[in-house]
C-alpha atoms as a PDB file:
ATOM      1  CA  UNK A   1     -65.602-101.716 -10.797  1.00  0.00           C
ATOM      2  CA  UNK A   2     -64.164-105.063  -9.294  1.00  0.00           C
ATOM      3  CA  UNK A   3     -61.430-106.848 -10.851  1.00  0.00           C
ATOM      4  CA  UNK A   4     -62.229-110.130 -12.103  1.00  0.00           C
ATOM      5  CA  UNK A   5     -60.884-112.767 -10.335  1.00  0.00           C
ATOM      6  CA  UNK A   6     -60.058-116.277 -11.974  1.00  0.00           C
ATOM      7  CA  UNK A   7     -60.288-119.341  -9.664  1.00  0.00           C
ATOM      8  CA  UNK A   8     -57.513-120.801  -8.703  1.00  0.00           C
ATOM      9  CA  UNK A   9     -57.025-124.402  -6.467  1.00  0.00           C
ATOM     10  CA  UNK A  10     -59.738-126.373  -6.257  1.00  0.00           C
ATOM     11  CA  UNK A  11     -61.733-124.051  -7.752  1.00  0.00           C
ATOM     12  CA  UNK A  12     -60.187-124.206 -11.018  1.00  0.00           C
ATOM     13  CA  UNK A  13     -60.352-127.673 -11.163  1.00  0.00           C
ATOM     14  CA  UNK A  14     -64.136-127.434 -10.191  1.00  0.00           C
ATOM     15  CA  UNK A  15     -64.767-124.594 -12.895  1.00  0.00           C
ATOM     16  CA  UNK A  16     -62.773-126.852 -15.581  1.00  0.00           C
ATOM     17  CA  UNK A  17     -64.217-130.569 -15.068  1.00  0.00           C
ATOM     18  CA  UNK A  18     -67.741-128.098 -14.928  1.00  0.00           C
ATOM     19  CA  UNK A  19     -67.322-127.291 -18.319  1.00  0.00           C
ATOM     20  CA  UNK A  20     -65.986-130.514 -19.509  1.00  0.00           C
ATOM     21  CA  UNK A  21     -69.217-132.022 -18.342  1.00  0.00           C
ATOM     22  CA  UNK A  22     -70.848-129.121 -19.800  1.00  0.00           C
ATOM     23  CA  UNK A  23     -69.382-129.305 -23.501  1.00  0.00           C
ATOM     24  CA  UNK A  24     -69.700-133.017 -23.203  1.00  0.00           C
ATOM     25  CA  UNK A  25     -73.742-133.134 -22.230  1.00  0.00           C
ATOM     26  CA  UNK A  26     -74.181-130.610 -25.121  1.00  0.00           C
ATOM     27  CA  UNK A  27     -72.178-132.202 -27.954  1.00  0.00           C
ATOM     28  CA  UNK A  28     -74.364-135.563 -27.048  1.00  0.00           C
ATOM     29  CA  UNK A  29     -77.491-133.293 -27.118  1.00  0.00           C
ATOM     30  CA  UNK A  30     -77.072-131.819 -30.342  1.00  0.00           C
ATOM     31  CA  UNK A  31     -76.301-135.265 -32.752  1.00  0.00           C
ATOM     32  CA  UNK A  32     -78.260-138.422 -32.308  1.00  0.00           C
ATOM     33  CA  UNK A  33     -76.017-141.239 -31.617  1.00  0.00           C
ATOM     34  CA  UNK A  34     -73.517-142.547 -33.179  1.00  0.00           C
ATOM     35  CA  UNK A  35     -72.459-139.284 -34.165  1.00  0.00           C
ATOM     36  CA  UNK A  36     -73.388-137.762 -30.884  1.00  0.00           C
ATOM     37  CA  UNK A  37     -70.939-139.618 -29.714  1.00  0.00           C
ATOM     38  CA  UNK A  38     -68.158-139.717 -31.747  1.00  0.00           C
ATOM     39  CA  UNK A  39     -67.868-135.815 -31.955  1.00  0.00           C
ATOM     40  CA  UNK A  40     -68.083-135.848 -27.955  1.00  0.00           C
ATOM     41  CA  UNK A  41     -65.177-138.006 -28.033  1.00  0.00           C
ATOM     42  CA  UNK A  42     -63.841-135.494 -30.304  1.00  0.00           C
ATOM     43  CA  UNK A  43     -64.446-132.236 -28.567  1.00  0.00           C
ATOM     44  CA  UNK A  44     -63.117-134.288 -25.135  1.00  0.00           C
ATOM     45  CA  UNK A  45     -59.554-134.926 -26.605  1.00  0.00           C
ATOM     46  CA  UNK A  46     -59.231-131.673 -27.636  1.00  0.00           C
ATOM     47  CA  UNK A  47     -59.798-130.496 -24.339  1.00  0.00           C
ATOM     48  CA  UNK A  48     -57.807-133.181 -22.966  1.00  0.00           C
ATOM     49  CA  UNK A  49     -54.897-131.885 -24.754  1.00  0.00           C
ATOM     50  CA  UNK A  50     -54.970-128.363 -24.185  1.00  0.00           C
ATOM     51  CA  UNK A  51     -55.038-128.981 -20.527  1.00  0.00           C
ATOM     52  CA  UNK A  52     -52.007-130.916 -20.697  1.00  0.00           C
ATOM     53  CA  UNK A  53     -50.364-128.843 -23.086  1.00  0.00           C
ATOM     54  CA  UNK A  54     -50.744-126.375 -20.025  1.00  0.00           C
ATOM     55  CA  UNK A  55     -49.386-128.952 -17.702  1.00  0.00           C
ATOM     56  CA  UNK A  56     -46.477-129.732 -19.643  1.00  0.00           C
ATOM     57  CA  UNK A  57     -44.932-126.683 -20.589  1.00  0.00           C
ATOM     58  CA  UNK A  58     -45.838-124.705 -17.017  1.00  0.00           C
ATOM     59  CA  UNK A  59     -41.950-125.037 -15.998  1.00  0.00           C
ATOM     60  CA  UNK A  60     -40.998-124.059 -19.263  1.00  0.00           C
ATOM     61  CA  UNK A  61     -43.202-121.146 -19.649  1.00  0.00           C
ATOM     62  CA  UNK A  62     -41.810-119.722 -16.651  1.00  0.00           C
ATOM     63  CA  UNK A  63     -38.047-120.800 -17.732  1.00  0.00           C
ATOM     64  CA  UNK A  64     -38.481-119.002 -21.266  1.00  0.00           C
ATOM     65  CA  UNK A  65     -41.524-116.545 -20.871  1.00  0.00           C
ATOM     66  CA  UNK A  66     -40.580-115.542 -16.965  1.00  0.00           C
ATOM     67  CA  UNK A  67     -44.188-113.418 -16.085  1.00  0.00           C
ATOM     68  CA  UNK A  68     -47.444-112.829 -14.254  1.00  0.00           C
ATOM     69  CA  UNK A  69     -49.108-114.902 -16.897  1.00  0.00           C
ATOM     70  CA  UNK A  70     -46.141-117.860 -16.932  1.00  0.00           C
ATOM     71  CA  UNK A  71     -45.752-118.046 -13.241  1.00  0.00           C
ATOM     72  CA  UNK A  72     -49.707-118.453 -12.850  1.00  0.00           C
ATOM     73  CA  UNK A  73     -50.023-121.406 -14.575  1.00  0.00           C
ATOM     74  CA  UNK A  74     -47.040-123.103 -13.406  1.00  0.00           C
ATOM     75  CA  UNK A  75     -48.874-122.646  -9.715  1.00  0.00           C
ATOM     76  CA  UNK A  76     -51.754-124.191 -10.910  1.00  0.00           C
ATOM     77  CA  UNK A  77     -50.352-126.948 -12.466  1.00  0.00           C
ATOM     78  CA  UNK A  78     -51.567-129.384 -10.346  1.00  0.00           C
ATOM     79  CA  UNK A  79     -54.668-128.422 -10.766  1.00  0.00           C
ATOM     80  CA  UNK A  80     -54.433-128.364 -14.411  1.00  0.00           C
ATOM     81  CA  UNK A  81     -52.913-131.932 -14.491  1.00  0.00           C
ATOM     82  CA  UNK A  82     -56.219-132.960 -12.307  1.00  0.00           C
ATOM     83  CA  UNK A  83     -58.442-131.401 -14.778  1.00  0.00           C
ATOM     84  CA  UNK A  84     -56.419-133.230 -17.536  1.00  0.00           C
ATOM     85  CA  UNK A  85     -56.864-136.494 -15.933  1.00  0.00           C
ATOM     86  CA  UNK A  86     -60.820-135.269 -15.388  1.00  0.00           C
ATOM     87  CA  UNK A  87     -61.483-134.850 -18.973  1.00  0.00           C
ATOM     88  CA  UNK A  88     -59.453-137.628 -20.159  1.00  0.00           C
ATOM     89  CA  UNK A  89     -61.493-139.889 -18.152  1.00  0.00           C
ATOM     90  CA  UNK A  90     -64.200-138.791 -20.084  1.00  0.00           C
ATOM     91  CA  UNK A  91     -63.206-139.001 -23.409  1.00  0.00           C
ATOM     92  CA  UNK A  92     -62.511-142.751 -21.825  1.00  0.00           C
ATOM     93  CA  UNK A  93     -66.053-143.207 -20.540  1.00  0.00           C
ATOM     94  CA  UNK A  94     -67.294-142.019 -24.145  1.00  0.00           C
ATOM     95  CA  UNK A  95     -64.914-144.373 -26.186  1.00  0.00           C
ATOM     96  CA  UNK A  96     -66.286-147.324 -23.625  1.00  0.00           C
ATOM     97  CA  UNK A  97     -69.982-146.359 -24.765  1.00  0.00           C
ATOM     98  CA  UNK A  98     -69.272-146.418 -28.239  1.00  0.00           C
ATOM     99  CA  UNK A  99     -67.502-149.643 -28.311  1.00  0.00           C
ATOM    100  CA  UNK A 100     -70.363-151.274 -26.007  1.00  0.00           C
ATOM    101  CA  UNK A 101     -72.877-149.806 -28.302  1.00  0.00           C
ATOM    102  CA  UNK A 102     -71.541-149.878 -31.488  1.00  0.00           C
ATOM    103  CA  UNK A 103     -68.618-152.688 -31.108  1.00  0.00           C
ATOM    104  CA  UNK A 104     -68.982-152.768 -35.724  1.00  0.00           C
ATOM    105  CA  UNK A 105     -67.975-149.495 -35.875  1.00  0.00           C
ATOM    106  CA  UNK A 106     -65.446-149.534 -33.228  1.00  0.00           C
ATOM    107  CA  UNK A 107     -63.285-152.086 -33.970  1.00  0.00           C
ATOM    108  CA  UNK A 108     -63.341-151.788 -37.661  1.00  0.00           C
ATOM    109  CA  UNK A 109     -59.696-151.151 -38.474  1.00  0.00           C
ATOM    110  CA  UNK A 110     -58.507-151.239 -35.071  1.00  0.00           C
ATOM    111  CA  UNK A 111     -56.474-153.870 -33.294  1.00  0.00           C
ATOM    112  CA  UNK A 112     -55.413-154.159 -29.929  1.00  0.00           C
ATOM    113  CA  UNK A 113     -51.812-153.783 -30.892  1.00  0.00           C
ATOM    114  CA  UNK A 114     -52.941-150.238 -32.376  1.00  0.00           C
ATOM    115  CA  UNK A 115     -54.529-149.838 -28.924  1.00  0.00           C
ATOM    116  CA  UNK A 116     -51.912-150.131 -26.867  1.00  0.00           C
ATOM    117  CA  UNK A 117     -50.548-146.651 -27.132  1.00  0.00           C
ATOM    118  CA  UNK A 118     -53.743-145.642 -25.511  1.00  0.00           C
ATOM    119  CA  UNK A 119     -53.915-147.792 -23.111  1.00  0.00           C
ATOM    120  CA  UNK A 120     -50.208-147.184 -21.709  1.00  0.00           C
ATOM    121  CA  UNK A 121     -51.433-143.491 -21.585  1.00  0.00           C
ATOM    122  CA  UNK A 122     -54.226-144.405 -19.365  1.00  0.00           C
ATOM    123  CA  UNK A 123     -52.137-146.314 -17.276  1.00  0.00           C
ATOM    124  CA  UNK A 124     -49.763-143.469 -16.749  1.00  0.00           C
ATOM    125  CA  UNK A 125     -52.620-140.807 -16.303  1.00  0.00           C
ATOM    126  CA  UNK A 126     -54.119-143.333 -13.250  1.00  0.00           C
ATOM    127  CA  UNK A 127     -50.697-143.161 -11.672  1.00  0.00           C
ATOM    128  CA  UNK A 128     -50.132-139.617 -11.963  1.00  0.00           C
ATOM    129  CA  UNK A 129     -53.696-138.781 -10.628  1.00  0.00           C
ATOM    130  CA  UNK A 130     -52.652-140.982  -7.811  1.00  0.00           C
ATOM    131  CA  UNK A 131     -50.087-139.776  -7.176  1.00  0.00           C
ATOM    132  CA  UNK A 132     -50.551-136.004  -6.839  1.00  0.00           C
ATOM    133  CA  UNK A 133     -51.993-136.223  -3.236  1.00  0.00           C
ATOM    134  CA  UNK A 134     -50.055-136.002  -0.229  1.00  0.00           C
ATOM    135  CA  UNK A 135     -49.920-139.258   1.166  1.00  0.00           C
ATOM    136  CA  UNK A 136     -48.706-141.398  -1.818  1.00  0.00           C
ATOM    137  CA  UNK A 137     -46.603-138.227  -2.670  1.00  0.00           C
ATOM    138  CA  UNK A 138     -45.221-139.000   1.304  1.00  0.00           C
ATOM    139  CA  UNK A 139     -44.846-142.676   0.574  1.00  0.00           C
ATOM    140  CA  UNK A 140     -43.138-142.697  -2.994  1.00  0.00           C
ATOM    141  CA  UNK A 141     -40.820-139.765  -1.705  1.00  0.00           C
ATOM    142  CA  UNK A 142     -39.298-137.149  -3.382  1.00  0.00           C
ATOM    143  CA  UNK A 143     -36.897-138.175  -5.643  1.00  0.00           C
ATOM    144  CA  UNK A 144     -39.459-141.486  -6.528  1.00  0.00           C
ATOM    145  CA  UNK A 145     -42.177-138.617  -6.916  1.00  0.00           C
ATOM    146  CA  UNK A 146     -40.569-136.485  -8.692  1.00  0.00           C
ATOM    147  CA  UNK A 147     -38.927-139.280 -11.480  1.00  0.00           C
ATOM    148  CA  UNK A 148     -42.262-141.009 -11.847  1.00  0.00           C
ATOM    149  CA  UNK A 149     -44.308-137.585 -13.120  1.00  0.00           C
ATOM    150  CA  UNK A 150     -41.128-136.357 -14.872  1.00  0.00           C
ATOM    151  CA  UNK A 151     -40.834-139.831 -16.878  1.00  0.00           C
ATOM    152  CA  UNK A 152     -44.926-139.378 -17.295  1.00  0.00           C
ATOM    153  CA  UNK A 153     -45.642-136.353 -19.119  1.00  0.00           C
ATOM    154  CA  UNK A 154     -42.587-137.341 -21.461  1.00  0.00           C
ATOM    155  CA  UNK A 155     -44.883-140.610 -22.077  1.00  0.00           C
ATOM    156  CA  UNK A 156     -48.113-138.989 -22.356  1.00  0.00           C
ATOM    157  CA  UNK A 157     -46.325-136.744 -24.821  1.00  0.00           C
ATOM    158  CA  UNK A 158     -44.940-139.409 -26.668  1.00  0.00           C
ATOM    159  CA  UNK A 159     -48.758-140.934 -26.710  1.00  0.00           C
ATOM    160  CA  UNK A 160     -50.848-137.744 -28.086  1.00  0.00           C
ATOM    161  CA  UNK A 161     -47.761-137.347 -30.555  1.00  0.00           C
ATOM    162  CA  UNK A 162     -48.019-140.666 -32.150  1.00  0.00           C
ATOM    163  CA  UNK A 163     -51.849-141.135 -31.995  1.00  0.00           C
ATOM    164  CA  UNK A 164     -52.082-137.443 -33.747  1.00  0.00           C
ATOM    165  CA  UNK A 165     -49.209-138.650 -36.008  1.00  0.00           C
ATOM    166  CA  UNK A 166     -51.088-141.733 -37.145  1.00  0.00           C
ATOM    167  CA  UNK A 167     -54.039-139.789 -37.792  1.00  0.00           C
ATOM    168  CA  UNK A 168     -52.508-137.248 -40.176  1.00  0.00           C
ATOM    169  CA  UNK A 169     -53.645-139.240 -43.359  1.00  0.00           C
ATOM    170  CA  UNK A 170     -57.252-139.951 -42.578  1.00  0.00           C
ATOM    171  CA  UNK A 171     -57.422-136.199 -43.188  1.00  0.00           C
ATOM    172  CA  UNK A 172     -59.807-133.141 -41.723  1.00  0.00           C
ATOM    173  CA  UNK A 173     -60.013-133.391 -37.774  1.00  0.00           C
ATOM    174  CA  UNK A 174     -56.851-130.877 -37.291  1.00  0.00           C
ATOM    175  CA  UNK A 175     -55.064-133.700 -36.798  1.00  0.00           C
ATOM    176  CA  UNK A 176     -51.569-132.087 -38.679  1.00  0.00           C
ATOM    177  CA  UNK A 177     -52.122-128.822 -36.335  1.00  0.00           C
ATOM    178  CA  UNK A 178     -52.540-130.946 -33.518  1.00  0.00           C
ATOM    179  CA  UNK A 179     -49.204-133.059 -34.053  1.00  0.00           C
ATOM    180  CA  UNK A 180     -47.131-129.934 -34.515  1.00  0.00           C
ATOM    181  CA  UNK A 181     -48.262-128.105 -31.573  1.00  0.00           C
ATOM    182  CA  UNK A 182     -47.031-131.385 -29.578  1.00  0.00           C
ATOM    183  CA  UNK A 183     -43.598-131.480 -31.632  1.00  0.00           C
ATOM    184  CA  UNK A 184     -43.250-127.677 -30.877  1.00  0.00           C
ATOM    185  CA  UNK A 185     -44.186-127.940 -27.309  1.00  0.00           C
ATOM    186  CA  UNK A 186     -41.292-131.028 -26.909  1.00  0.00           C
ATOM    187  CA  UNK A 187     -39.115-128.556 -28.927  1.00  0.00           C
ATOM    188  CA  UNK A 188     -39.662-125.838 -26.185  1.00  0.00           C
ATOM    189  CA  UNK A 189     -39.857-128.119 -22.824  1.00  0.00           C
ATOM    190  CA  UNK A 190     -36.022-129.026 -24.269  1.00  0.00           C
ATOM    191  CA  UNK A 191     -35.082-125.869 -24.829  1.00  0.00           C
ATOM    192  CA  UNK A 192     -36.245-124.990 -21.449  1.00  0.00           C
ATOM    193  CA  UNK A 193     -33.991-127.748 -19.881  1.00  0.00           C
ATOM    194  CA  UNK A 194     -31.088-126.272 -21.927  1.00  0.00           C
ATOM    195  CA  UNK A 195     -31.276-123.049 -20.773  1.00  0.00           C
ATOM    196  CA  UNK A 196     -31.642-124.064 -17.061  1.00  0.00           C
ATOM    197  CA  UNK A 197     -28.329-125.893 -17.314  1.00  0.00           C
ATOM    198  CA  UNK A 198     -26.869-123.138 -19.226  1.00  0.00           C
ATOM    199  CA  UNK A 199     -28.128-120.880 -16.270  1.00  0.00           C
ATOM    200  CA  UNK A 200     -26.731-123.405 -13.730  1.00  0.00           C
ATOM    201  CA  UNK A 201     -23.363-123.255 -15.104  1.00  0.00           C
ATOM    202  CA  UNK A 202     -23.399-119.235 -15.147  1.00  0.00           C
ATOM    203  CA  UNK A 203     -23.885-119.007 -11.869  1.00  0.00           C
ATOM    204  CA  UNK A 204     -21.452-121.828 -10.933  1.00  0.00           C
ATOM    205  CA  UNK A 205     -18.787-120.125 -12.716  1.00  0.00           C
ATOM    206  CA  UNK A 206     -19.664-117.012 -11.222  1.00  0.00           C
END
C-alpha cells in the first residue's frame, strides 16, 4: 500500500486556502444571515490563527523539538504564512460584509480607536504577503527582509494577543484558551532565542 503523501509548496497552500473557502461557504450555508456570518467570521480567525501559530513557532519547533515533524513545517513556512495571509483576508472580506450589511450591529460598542489594533495587523499581513516573493525579497535585501518579517510576526503576535485578551470577559468563544496558547507560544519563540545564543556561545568557547 502507498504511503500517503502530504502536499507540500504550492500545493499546500492550494489544499489550505481550498478548505478555508470550503469551511467558509459551509458555515454561511448552514445559518441565515446575520448569524451566518458572524460564526464564519468566527470559524475564519480560528483558522487564521492556527496557521500562524504554525508560522511563528516553525524556527522554534525545530530549535526545541529538533525532528521529521519540526523540520517539516519550518520548510513550509512560507507557505503556511501565505495560507495565513489567505484566510485572514477572508475573515476581512466577511467582517466588510457584515459592517456593509449590518453597520447597527457592527459598530455597536466599537470605536475606531478599538479598531486600530486590527487594522495595524492588516497592514503588517499586506506587507509580509508582499514581501515573500522574490523580487521585493531582491529589492528590500536581506538584512531589510529579514528585520521587516522578524519585527512582523512579533506585531501580529502582539495583535491576536490583545484582541483575544480583550475578549476574555465577554465570555464563551474560547477566547481564555486562545490568549494562552499565544502567551505560551511567545513564551517558547523566547526560549528558542535563548537557547540559540546559549548554543552560539558553546560552540564559540569550544
Amino acid at each position: 500500500m502507498k504511503a500517503l503523501t502530504l502536499p507540500s509548496g504550492w500545493k499546500l497552500f492550494a489544499a489550505l486556502a481550498g478548505l478555508t473557502l470550503a469551511m467558509t461557504a459551509i458555515v454561511l450555508a448552514s445559518q441565515p444571515d446575520p448569524d451566518g456570518l458572524r460564526s464564519a467570521i468566527r470559524a475564519t480567525a480560528r483558522s487564521s490563527f492556527a496557521l500562524f501559530l504554525l508560522a511563528f513557532l516553525a524556527s522554534s519547533l525545530v530549535t526545541l523539538l529538533p525532528g521529521t515533524s519540526s523540520r517539516r513545517i519550518l520548510q513550509e513556512r512560507r507557505y503556511l504564512g501565505l495560507a495565513f495571509a489567505f484566510s485572514h483576508t477572508v475573515h476581512g472580506v466577511l467582517i466588510y460584509r457584515y459592517a456593509q450589511q449590518f453597520p447597527e450591529l457592527f459598530w455597536a460598542g466599537r470605536t475606531l480607536t478599538s479598531s486600530l489594533p486590527g487594522t495595524v495587523g492588516y497592514l503588517f499581513v499586506l506587507l509580509l504577503t508582499a514581501t515573500s516573493f522574490k523580487p521585493p525579497m531582491r529589492l528590500l535585501g536581506g538584512r531589510a527582509w529579514q528585520a521587516l518579517h522578524s519585527s512582523g510576526m512579533w506585531v501580529l503576535a502582539a495583535v491576536f494577543c490583545l484582541s483575544f485578551y480583550k475578549r476574555i470577559p465577554m465570555g464563551g468563544g474560547g477566547y481564555p484558551l486562545a490568549f494562552a496558547l499565544m502567551f505560551s507560544a511567545i513564551a517558547v519563540k523566547l526560549t528558542a532565542k535563548v537557547a540559540r545564543k546559549q548554543r552560539r556561545s558553546t560552540r564559540a568557547l569550544a
